[in-house]
Protein backbone atom coordinates (compact mmCIF):
# COMPACT_ATOMS: atom_id res chain seq x y z
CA UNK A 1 -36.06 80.37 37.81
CA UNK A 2 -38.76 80.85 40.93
CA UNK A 3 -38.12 77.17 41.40
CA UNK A 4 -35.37 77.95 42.39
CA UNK A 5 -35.16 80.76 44.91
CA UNK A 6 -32.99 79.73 48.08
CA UNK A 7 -34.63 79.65 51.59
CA UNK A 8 -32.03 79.89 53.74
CA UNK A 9 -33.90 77.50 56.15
CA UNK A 10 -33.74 75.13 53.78
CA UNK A 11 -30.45 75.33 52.99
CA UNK A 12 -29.13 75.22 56.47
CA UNK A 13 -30.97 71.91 56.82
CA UNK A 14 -33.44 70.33 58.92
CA UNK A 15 -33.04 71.76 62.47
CA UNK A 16 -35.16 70.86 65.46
CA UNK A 17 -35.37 73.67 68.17
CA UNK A 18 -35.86 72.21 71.52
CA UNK A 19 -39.26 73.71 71.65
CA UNK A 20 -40.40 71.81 68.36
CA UNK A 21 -41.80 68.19 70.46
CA UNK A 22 -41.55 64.97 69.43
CA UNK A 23 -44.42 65.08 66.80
CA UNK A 24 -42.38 67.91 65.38
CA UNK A 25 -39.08 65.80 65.09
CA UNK A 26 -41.35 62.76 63.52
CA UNK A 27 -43.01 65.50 61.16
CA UNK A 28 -40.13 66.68 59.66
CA UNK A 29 -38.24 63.03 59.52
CA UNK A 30 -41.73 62.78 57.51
CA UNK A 31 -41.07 65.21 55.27
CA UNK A 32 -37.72 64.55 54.28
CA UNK A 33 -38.78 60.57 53.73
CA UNK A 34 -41.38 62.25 51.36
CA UNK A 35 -39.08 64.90 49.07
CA UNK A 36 -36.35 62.00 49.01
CA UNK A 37 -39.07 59.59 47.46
CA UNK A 38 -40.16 62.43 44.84
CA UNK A 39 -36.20 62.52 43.72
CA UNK A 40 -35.78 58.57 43.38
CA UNK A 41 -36.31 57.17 40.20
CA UNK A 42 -35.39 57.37 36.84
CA UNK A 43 -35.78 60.58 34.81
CA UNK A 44 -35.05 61.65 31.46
CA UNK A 45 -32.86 64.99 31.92
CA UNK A 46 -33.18 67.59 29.74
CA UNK A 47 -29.77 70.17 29.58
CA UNK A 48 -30.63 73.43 27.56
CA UNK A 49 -27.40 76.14 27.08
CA UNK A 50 -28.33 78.86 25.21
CA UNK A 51 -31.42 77.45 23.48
CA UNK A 52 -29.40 74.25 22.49
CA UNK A 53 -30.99 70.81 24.72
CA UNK A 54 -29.16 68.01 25.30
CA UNK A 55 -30.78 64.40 26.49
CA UNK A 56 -30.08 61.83 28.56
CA UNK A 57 -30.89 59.31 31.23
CA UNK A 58 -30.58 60.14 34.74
CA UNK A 59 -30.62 57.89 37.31
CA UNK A 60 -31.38 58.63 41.76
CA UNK A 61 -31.22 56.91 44.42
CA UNK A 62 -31.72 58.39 47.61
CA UNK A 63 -31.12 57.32 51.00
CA UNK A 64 -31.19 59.31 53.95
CA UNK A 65 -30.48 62.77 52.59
CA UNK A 66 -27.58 61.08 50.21
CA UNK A 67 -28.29 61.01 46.55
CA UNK A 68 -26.76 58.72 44.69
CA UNK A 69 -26.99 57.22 41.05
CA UNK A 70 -25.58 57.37 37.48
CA UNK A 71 -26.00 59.97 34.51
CA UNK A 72 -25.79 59.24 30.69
CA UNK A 73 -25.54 55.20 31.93
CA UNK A 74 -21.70 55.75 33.01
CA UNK A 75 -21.25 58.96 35.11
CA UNK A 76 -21.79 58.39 38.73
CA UNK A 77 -23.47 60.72 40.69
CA UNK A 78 -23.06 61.76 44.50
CA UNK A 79 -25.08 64.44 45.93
CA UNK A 80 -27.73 65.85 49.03
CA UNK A 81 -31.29 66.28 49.61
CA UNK A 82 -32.47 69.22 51.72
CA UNK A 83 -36.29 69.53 51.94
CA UNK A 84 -37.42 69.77 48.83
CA UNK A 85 -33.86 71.46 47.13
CA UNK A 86 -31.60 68.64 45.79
CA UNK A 87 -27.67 68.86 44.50
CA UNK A 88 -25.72 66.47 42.80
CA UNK A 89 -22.72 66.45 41.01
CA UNK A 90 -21.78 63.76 38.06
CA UNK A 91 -17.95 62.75 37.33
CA UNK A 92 -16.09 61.51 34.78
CA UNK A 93 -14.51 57.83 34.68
CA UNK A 94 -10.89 59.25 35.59
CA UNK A 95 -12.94 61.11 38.96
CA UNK A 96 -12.81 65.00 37.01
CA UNK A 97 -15.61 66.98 38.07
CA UNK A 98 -18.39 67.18 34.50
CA UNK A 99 -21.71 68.82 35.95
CA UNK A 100 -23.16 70.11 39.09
CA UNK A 101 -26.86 70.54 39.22
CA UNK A 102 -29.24 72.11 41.73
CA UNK A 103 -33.06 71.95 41.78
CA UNK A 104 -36.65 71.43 43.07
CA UNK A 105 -39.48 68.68 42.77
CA UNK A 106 -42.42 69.45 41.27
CA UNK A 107 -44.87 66.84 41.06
CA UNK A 108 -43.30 64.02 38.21
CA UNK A 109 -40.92 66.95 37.36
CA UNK A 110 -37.24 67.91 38.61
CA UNK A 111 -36.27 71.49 37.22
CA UNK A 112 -33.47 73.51 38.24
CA UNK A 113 -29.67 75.04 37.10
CA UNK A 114 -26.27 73.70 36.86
CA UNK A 115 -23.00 73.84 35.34
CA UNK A 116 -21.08 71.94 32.53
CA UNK A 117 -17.56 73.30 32.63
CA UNK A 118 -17.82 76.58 32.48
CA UNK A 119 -21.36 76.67 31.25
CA UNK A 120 -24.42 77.92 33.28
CA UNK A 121 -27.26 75.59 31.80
CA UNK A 122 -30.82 75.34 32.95
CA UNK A 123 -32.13 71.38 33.33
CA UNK A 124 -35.65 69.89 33.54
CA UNK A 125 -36.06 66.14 34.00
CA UNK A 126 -39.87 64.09 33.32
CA UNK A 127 -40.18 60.62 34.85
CA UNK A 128 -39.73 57.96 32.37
CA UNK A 129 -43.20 56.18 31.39
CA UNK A 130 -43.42 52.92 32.43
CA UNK A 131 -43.74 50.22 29.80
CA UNK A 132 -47.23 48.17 29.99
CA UNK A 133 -46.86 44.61 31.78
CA UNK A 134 -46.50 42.58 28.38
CA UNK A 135 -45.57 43.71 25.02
CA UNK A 136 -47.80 44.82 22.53
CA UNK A 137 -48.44 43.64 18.83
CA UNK A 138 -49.41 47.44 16.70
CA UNK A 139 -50.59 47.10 13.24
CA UNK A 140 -49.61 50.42 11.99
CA UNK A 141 -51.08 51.64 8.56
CA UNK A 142 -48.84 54.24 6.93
CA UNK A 143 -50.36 57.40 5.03
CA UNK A 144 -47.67 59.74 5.00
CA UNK A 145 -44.03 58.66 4.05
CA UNK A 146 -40.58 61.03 4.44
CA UNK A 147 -37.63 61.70 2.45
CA UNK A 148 -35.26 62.85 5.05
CA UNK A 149 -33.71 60.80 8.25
CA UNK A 150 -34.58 64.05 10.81
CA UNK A 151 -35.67 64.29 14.70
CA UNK A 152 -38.00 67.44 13.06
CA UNK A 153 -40.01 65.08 12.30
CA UNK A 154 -43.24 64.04 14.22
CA UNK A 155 -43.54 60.37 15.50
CA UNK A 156 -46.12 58.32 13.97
CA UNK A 157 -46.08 55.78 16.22
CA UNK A 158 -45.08 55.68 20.23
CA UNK A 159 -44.31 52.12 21.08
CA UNK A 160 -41.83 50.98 23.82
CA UNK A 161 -38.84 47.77 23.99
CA UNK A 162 -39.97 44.46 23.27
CA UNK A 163 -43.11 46.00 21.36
CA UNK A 164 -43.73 44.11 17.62
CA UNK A 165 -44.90 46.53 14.55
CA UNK A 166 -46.34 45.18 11.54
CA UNK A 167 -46.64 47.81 8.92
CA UNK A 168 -45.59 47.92 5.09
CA UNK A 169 -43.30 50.01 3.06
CA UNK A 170 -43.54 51.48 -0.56
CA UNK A 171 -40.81 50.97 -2.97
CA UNK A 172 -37.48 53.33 -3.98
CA UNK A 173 -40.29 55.32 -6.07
CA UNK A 174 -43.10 55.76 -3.50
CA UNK A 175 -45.16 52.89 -5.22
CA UNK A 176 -47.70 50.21 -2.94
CA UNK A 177 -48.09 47.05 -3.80
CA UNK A 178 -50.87 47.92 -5.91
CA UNK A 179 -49.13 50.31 -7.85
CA UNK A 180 -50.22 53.68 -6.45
CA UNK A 181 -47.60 56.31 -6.22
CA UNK A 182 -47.77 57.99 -2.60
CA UNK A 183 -45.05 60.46 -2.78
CA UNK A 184 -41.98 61.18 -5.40
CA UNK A 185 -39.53 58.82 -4.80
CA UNK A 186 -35.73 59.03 -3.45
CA UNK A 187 -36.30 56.14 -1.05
CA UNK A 188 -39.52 57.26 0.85
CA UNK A 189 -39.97 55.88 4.62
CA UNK A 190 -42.15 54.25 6.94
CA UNK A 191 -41.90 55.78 10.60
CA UNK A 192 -40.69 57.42 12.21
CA UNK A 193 -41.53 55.20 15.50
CA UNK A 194 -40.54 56.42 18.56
CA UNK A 195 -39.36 54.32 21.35
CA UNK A 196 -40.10 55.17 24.82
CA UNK A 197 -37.06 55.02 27.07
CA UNK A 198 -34.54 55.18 24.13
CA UNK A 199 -32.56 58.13 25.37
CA UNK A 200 -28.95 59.01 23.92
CA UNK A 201 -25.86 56.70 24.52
CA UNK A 202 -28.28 53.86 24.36
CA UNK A 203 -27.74 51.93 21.64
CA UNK A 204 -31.44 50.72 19.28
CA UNK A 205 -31.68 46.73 18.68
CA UNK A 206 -34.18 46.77 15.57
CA UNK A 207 -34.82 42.61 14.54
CA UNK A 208 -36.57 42.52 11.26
CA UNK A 209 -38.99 39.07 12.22
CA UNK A 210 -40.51 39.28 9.30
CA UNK A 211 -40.06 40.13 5.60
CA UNK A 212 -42.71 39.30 2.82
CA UNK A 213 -42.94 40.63 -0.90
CA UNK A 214 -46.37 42.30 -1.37
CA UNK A 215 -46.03 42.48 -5.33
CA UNK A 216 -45.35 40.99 -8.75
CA UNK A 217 -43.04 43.05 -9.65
CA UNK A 218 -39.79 45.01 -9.84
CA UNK A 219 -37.47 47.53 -11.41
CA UNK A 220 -33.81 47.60 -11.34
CA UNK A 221 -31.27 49.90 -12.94
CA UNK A 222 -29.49 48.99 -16.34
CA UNK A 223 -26.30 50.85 -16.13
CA UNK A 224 -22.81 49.79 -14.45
CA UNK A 225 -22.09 52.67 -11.74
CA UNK A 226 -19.03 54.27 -12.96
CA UNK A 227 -17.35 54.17 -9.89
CA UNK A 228 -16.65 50.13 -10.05
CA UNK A 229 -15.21 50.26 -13.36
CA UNK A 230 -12.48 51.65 -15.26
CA UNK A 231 -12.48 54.68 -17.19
CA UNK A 232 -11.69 53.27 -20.40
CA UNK A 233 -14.59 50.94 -20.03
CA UNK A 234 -17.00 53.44 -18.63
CA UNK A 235 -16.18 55.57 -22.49
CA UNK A 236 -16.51 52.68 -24.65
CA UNK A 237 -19.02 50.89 -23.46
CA UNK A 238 -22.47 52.32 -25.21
CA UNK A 239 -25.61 50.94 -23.12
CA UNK A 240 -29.29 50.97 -25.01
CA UNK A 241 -31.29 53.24 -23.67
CA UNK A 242 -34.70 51.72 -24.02
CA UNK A 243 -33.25 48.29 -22.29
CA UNK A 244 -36.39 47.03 -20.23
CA UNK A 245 -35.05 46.26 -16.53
CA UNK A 246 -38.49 45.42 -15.29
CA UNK A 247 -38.59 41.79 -13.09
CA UNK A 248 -41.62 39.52 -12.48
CA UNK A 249 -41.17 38.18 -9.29
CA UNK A 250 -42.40 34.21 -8.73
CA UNK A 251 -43.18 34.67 -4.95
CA UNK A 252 -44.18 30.79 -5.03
CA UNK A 253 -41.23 29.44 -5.99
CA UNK A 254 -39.00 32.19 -5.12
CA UNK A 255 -36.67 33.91 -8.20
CA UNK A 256 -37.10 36.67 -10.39
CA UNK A 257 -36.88 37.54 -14.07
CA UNK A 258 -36.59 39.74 -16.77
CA UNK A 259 -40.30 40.60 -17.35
CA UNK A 260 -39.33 41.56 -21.12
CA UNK A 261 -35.74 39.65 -21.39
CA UNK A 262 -33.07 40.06 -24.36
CA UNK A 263 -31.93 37.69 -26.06
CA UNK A 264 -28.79 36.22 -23.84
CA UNK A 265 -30.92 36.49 -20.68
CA UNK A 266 -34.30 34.58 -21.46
CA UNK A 267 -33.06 31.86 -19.26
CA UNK A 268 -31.48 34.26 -16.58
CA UNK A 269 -33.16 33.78 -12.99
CA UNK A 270 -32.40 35.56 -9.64
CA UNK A 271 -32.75 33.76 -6.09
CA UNK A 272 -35.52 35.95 -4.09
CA UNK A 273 -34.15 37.21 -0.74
CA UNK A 274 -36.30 39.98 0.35
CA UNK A 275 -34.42 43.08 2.17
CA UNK A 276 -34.37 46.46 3.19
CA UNK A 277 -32.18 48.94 1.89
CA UNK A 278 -32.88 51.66 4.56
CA UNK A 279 -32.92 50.91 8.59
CA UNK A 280 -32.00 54.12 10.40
CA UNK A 281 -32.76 56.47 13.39
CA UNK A 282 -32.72 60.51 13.28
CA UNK A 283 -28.54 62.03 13.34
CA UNK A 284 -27.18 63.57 15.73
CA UNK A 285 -27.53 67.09 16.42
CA UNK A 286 -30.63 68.08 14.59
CA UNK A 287 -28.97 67.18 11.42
CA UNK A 288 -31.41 65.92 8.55
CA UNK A 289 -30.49 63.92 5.84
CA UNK A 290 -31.97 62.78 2.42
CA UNK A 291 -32.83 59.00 2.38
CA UNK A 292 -30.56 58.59 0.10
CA UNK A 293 -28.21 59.36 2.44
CA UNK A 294 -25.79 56.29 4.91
CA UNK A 295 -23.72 57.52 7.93
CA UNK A 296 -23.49 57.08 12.18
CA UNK A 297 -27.52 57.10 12.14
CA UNK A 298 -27.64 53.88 9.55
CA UNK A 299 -30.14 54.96 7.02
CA UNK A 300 -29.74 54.03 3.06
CA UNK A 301 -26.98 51.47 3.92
CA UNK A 302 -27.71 48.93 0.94
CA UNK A 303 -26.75 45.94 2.84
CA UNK A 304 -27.98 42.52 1.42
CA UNK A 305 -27.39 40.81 4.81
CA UNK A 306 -30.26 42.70 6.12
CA UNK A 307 -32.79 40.31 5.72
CA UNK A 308 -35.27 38.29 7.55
CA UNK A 309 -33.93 37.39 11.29
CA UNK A 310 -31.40 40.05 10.88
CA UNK A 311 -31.24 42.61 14.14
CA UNK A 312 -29.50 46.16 13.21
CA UNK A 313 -28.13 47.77 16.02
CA UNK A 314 -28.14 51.59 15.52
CA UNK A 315 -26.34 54.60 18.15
CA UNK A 316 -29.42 56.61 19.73
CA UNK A 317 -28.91 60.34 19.61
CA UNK A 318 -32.28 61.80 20.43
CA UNK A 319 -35.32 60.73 22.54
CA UNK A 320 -36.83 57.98 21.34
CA UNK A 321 -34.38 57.29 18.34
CA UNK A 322 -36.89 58.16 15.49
CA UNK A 323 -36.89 54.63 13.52
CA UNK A 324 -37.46 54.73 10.01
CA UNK A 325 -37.93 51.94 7.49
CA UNK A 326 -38.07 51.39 3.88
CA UNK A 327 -36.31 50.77 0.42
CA UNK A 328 -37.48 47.24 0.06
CA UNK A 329 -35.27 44.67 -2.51
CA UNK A 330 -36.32 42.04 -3.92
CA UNK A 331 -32.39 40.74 -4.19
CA UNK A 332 -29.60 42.63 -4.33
CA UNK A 333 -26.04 41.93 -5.38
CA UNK A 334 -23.32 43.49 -3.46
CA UNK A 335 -22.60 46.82 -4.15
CA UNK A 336 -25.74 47.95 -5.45
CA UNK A 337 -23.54 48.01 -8.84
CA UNK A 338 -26.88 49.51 -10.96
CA UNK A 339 -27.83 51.79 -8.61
CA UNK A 340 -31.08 50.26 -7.96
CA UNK A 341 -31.37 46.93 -6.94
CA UNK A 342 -34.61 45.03 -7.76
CA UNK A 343 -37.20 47.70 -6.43
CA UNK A 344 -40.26 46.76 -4.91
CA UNK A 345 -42.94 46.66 -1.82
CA UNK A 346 -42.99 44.80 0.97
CA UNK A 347 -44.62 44.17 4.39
CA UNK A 348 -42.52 44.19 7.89
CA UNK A 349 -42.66 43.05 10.53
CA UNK A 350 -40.00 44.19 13.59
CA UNK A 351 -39.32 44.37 17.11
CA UNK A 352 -37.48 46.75 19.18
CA UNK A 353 -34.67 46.45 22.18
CA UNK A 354 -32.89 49.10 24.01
CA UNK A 355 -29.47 48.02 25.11
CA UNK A 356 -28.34 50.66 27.26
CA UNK A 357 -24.52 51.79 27.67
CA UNK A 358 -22.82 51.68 24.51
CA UNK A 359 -22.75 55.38 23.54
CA UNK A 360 -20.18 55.50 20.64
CA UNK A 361 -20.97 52.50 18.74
CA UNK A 362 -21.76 52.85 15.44
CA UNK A 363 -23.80 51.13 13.21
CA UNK A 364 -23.67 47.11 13.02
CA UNK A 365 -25.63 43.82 12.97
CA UNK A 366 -25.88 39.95 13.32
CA UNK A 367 -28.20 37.27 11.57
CA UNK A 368 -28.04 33.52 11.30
CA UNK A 369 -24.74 33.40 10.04
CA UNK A 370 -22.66 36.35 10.72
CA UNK A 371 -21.79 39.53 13.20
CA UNK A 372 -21.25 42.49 11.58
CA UNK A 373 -19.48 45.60 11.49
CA UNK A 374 -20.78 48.52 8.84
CA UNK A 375 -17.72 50.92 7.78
CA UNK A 376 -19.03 54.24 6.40
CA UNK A 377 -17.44 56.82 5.06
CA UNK A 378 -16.14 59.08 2.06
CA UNK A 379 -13.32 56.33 0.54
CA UNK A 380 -12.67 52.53 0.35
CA UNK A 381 -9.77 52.85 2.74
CA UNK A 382 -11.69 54.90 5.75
CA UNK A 383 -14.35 52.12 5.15
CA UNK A 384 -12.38 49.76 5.50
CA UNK A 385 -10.70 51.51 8.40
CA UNK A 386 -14.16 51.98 9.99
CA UNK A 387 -15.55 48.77 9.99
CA UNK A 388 -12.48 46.75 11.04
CA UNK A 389 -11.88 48.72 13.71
CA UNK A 390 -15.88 48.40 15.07
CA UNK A 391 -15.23 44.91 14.73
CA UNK A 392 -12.16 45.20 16.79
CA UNK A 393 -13.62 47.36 19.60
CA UNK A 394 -16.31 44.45 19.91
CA UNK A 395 -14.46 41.47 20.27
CA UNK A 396 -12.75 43.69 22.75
CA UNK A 397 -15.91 45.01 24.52
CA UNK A 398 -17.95 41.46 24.04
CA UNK A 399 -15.34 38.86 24.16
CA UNK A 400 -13.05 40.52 26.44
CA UNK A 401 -9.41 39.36 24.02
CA UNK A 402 -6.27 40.90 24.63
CA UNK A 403 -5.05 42.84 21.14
CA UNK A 404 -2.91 40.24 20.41
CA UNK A 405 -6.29 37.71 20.45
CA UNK A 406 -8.03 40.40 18.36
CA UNK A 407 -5.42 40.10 15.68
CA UNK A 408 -5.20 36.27 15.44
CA UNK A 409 -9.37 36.50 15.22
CA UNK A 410 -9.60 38.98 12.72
CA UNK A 411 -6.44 37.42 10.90
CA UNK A 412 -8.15 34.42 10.60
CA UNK A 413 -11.54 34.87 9.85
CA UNK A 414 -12.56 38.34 9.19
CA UNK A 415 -14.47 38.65 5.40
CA UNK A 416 -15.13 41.79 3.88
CA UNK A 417 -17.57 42.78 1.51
CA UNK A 418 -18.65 46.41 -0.17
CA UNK A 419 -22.27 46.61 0.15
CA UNK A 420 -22.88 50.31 -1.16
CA UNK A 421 -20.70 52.14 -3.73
CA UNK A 422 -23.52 53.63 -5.74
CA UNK A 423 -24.77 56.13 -2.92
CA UNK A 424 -22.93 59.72 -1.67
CA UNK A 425 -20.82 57.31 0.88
CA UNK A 426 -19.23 54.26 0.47
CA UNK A 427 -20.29 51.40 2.62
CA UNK A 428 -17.99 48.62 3.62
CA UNK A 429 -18.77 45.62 6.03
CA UNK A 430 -16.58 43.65 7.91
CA UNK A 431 -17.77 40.52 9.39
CA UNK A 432 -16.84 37.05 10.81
CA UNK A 433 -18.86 34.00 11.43
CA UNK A 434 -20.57 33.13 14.63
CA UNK A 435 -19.11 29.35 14.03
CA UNK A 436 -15.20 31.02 14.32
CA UNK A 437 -16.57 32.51 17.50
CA UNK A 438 -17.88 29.57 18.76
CA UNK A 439 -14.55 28.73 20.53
CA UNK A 440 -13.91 31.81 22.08
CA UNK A 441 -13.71 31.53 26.22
């Protein structure tokens, strides 16, 4: 690291020898004022161990030699300037030592080595960009789409908080509005967009402002999933195999039906409410996931509350939290009980948030009516488990109530509902209405 070889001059401090004058003392008060303003600032830090980089926000202020700041939004951070070298080390809530780092400027760039632990680690940290003076409006015209939820892949758009993208999806089966297949299907996506500042431990605020049906039509499955009925009615029950399950959809006056209905269901309508199955951000740890695919990252979560007005909050775990979109519904019923729900196009329109400090929290949501709490996992009961106890941690975090409070709340007023048992994870949401909140202090 030749950034970092130690002059011992430098490391003894600024010393003036009485021969140095007075333009010698101001010269080097000069220089120190000018190092301490290339370390203040915000920075996104960079921690690589063995070819393995970690990211987050870093955070100096420096006042007369003394550094002083936060890391990862929580950590606080005490340390020295000496010419150009700066140290700081970052603690943990109860006051343990976690990381000691020592390094140079170089022009909008810190770079240096630490230690995590017991780890030696090399660092680099960039200045964060800063955002224009108003928000911008980006009309973004797809013309690739992606079957996996991945930080591998490229960003197709940089926009930063409080930015608005309007853009359109295909449906489940990579089809536009004008029926021209784009890709095999498996739930392709729109995205990813990167969002400048979104570093990990912040927590992505996506609000879906607006959702419009681009198309005529949609398909559906025609087959009960297996897994919501019993077994005995899963081997008698003999479905026709050339059943049509294609809907027109009346986007004047707002229902869909059957486009070639049997007999029982001529008169069978379905309310419109336009969705989208799939909001989610790149996983953790350079994992990659098929779109098909719900867990801590959001993703193929099915949820029939996510419509217009609805704002998903999702856990960042890389740079700019790689948003995708896609899976547009028609309607949906809960569960996703045929595997597809009514299939279709649509155009979006969204807006983006970073709300920084909430590393941990999983995936959840509020619209008009409810807040909401998505449990994830591989059974009904660590669903259930999941989202109860997200809901719990929040009227903790949020409202501030006592556990007894939390019970009498969630006694009272918490609903469940299964929004995904079709997909390889079972999706659970606990919510509770805004109006039973309405009296908290």
């Amino acid at each position: 690291m030749h950034g970092l070889r130690q002059n011992p001059l430098l490391l003894q401090g600024l010393k003036w020898s009485p021969g140095a004058g007075p333009m010698g003392v101001f010269g080097l008060f000069l220089t120190a004022r000018l190092f301490a303003s290339e370390f203040a600032g915000e920075w996104e830090l960079a921690v690589n161990y063995m070819g393995d980089t970690n990211f987050s926000r870093l955070i100096l202020k420096v006042e007369d030699a003394k550094v002083s700041g936060t890391l990862l939004n929580v950590l606080p951070v005490e340390g020295t300037t000496t010419n150009d070298l700066l140290t700081f080390t970052a603690k943990r809530s109860n006051g343990t030592f976690f990381a000691e780092f020592l390094g140079k400027a170089r022009g909008d760039i810190l770079e240096g080595t630490g230690k995590q632990g017991q780890r030696k680690v090399t660092w680099l940290a960039k200045r964060t960009i800063t955002p224009p003076a108003a928000p911008r409006v980006h009309d973004f015209e797809p013309n690739v789409f992606h079957r996996f939820f991945s930080d591998a892949i490229p960003p197709a758009l940089r926009i930063f908080p409080g930015d608005t993208v309007r853009t359109w999806t295909v449906d489940a089966g990579g089809f536009d509005s004008k029926g021209v297949q784009h890709c095999p299907g498996g739930n392709p996506e729109t995205g990813p967009f990167y969002v400048e500042g979104a570093l990990p431990g912040d927590t992505l605020a996506v609000t879906l402002t607006r959702l419009r049906l681009d198309r005529d039509t949609a398909r559906s499955g025609s087959q009960v999933a297996g897994t919501a009925v019993t077994p005995d009615y899963l081997q008698e029950t003999k479905y026709n195999d050339k059943f049509d399950s294609t809907w027109s959809l009346d986007l004047e006056y707002g229902f869909a039906r059957l486009k070639q209905p049997s007999t029982h269901l001529t008169n069978y309508m379905v309310k419109l409410r336009p969705m989208l199955g799939c909001v989610g951000v790149a996983p953790p740890g350079h994992q990659s996931f098929r779109t098909g695919w719900l867990g801590y990252y959001g993703g193929n979560m099915d949820c029939n509350e996510v419509y217009e007005g609805t704002t998903v909050y999702l856990p960042v775990s890389v740079p700019g939290a790689l948003l995708f979109i896609g899976d547009g519904h028609a309607a949906q019923g809960d569960g996703e009980l045929t595997g597809d729900a009514l299939e279709t196009s649509e155009h979006v329109e969204f807006t983006v948030k970073v709300v920084r400090g909430e590393p941990g929290v999983g995936p959840h949501a509020e619209n008009d009516q409810y807040f909401m709490f998505f449990g994830i996992a591989n059974s009904y009961p660590e669903a259930v488990q999941s989202a109860t106890t997200g809901l719990a941690n929040w009227l903790k975090r949020e409202h501030k109530l006592e556990p007894n409070e939390i019970a009498m709340v969630l006694g009272t007023a918490l609903q469940y509902n299964i929004a995904e048992l079709v997909d390889p994870q079972i999706h659970v949401v606990a919510r509770i209405r805004k109006e039973a909140l309405a009296g908290l202090k």
